[in-house]
N, C-alpha and C. Protein backbone atom coordinates (compact mmCIF):
# COMPACT_ATOMS: atom_id res chain seq x y z
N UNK A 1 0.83 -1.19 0.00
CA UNK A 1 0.00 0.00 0.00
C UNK A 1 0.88 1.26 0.00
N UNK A 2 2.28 1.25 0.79
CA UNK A 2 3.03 2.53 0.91
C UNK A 2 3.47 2.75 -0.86
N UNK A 3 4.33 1.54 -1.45
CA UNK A 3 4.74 1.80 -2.60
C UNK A 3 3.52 2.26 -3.23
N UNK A 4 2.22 1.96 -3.50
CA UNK A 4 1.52 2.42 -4.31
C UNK A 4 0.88 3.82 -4.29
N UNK A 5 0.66 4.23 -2.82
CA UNK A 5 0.39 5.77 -2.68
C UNK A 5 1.53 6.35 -2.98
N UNK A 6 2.58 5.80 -2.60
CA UNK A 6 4.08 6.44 -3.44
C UNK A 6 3.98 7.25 -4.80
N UNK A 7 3.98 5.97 -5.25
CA UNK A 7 3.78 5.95 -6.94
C UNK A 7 2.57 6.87 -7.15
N UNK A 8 1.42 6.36 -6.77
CA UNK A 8 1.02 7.29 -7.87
C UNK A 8 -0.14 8.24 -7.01
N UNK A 9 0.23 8.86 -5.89
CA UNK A 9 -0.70 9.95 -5.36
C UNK A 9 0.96 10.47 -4.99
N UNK A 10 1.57 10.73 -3.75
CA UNK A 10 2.78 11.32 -3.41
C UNK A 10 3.56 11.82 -4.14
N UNK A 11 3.94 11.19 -4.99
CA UNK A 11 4.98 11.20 -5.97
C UNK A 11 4.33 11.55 -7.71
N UNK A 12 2.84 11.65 -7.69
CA UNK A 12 2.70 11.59 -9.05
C UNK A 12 2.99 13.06 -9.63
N UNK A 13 3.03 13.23 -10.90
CA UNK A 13 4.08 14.43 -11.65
C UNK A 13 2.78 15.41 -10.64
N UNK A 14 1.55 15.41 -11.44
CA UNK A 14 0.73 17.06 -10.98
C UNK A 14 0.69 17.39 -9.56
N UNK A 15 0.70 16.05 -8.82
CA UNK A 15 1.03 16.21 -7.26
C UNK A 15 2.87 17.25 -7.00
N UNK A 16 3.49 16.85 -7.48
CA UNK A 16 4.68 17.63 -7.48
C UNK A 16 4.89 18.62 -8.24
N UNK A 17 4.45 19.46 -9.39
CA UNK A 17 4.00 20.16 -9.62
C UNK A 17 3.48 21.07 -8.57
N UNK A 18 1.94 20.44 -8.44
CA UNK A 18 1.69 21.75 -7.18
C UNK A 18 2.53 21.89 -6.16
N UNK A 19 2.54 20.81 -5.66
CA UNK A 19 3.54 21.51 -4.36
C UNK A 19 4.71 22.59 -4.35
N UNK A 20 5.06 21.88 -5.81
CA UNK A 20 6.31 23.42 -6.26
C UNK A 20 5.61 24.27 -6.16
N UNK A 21 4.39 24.52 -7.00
CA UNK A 21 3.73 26.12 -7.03
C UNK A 21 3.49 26.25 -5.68
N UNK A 22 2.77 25.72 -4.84
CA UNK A 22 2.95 25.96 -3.72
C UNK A 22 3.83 26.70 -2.66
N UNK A 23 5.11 25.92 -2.66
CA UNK A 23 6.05 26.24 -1.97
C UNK A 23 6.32 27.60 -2.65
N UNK A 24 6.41 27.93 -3.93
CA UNK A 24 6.64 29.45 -4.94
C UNK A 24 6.03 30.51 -4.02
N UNK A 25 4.42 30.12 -3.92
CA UNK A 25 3.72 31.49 -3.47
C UNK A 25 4.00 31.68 -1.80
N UNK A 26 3.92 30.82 -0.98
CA UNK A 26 4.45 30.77 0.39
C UNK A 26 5.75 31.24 0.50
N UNK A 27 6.60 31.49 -0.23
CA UNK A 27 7.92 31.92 0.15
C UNK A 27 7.91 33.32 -0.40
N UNK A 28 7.32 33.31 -1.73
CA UNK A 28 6.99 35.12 -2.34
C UNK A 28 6.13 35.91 -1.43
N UNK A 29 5.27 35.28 -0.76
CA UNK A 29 4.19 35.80 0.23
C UNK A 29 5.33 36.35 2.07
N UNK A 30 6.12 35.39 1.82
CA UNK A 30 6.74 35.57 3.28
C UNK A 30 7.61 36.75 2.86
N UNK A 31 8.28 36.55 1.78
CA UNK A 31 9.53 37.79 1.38
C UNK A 31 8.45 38.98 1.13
N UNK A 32 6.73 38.91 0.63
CA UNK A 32 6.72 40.17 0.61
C UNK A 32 6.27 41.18 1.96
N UNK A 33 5.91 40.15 2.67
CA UNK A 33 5.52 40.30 4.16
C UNK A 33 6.74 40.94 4.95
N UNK A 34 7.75 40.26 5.04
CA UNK A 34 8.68 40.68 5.72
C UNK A 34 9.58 42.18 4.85
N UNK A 35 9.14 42.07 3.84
CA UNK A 35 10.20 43.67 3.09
C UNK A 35 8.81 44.66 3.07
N UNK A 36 7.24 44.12 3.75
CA UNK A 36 6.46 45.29 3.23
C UNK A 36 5.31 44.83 4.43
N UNK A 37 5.88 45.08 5.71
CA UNK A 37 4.80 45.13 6.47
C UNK A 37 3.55 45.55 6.75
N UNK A 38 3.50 47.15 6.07
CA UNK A 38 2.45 47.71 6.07
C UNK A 38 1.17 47.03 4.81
N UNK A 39 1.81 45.66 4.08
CA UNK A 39 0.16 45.25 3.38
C UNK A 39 -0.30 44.06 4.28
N UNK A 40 0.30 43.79 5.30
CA UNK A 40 -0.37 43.29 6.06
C UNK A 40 -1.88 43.83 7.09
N UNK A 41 -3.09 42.66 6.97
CA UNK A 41 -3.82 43.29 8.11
C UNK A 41 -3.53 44.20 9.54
N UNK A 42 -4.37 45.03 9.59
CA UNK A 42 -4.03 46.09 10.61
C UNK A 42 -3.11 45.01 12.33
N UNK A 43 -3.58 44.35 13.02
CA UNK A 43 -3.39 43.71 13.92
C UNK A 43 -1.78 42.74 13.75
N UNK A 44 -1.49 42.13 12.60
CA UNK A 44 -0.42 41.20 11.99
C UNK A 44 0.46 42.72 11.69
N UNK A 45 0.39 43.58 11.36
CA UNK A 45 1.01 44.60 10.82
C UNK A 45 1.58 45.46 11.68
N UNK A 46 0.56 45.58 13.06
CA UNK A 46 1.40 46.42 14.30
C UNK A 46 2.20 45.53 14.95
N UNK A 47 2.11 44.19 14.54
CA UNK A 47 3.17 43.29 15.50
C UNK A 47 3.69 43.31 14.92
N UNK A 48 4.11 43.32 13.60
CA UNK A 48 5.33 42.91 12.71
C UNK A 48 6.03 44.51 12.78
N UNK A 49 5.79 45.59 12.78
CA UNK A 49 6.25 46.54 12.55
C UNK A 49 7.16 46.62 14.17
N UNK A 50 5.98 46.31 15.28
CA UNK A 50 6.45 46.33 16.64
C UNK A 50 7.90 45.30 16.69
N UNK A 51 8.05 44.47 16.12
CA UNK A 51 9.03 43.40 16.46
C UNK A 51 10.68 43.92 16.84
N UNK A 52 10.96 43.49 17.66
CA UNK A 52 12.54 43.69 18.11
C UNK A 52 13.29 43.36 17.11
N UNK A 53 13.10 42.37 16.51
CA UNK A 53 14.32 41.81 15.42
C UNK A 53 13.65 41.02 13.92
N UNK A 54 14.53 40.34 13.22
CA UNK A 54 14.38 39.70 12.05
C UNK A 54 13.54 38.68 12.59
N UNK A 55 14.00 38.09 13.75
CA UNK A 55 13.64 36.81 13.30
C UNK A 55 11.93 36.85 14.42
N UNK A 56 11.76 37.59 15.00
CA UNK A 56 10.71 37.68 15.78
C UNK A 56 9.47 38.28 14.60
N UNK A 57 10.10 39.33 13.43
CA UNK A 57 9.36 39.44 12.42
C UNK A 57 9.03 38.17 11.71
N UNK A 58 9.58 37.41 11.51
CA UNK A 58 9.63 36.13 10.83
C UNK A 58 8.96 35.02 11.63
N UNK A 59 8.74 35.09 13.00
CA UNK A 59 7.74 34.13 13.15
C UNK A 59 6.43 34.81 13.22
N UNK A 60 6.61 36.36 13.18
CA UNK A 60 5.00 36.60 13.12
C UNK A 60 4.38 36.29 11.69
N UNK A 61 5.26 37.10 10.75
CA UNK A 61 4.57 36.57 9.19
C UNK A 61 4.88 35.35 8.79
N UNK A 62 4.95 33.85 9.74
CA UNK A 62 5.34 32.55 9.54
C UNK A 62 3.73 32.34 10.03
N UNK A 63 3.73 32.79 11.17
CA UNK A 63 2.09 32.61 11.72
C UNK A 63 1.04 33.18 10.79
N UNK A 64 1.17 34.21 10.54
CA UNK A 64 -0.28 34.39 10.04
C UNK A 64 -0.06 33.87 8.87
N UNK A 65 0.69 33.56 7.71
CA UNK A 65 0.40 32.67 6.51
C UNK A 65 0.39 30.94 6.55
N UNK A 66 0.45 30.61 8.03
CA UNK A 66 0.05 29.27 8.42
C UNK A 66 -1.17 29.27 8.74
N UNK A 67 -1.62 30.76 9.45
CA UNK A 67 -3.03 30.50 9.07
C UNK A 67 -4.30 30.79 7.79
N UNK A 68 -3.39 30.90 6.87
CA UNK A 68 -4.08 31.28 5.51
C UNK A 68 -4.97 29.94 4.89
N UNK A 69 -5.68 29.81 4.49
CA UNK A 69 -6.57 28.80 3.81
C UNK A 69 -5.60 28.67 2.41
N UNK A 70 -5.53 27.48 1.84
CA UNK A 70 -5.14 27.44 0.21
C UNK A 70 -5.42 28.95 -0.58
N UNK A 71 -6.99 28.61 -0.96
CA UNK A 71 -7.45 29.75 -1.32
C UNK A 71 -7.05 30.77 -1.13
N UNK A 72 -7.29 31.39 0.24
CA UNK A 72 -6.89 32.95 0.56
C UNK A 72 -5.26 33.25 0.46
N UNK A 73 -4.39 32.75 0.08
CA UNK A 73 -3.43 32.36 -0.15
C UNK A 73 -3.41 32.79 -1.29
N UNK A 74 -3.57 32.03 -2.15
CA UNK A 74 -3.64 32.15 -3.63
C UNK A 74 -4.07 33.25 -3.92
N UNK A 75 -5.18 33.78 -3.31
CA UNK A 75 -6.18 35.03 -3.56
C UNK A 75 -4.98 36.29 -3.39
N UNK A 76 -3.93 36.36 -2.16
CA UNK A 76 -3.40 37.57 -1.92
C UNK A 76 -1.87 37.28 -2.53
N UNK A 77 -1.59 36.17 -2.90
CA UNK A 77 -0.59 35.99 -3.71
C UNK A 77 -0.97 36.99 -4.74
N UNK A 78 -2.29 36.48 -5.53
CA UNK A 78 -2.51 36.96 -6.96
C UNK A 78 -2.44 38.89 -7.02
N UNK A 79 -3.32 39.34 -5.62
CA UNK A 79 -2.93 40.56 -5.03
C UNK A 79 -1.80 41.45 -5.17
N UNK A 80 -1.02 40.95 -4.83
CA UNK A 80 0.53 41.21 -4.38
C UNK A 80 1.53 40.99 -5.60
N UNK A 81 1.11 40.35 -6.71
CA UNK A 81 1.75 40.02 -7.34
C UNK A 81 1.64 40.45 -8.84
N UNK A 82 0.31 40.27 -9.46
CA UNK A 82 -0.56 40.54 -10.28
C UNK A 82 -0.98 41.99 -10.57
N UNK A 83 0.11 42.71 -11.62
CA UNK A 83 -0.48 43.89 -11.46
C UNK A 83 -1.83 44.57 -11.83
N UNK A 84 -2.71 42.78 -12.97
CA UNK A 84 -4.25 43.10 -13.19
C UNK A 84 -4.23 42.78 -12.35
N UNK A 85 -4.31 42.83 -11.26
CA UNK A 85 -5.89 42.35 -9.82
C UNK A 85 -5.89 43.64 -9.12
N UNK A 86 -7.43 42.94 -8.82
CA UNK A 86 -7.69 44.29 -8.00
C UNK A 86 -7.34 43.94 -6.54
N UNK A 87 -6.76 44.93 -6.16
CA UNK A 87 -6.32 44.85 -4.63
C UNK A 87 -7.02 44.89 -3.44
């Protein structure tokens, strides 16, 4: 049963695929978080601005895009990124 979810759910090409895109927007989302605090929500935005250091910034915008849904994710990726979208 392990080799076969291996093969062909874990390991299959579109399964790895996404996860690349995946991992793409989660890391573009964290770099734009941490170089641009102020497009963060008001509350995520006074802590991140408040933070003592790098890395205390970095677990706050680690937290709130752990709590992002797929979707809403994708949604403020496209935001942030996309100079058609509306913001």
């Amino acid at each position: 049963l392990r080799a076969f979810l291996f093969k062909r759910m874990y390991r299959h090409t579109d399964v790895q695929r996404m996860r690349r895109k995946s991992a793409i927007v989660v890391r573009e989302l964290f770099t734009i978080f941490m170089e641009e605090p102020g497009v963060l929500p008001d509350e995520w935005r006074e802590a991140a601005e408040r933070s003592v250091s790098d890395d205390l910034r970095a677990r706050i915008v680690s937290d709130y895009i752990a709590g992002m849904t797929d979707r809403f994710a994708l949604q403020e990726h496209r935001k942030l990124t996309d100079p058609q979208a509306r913001a």
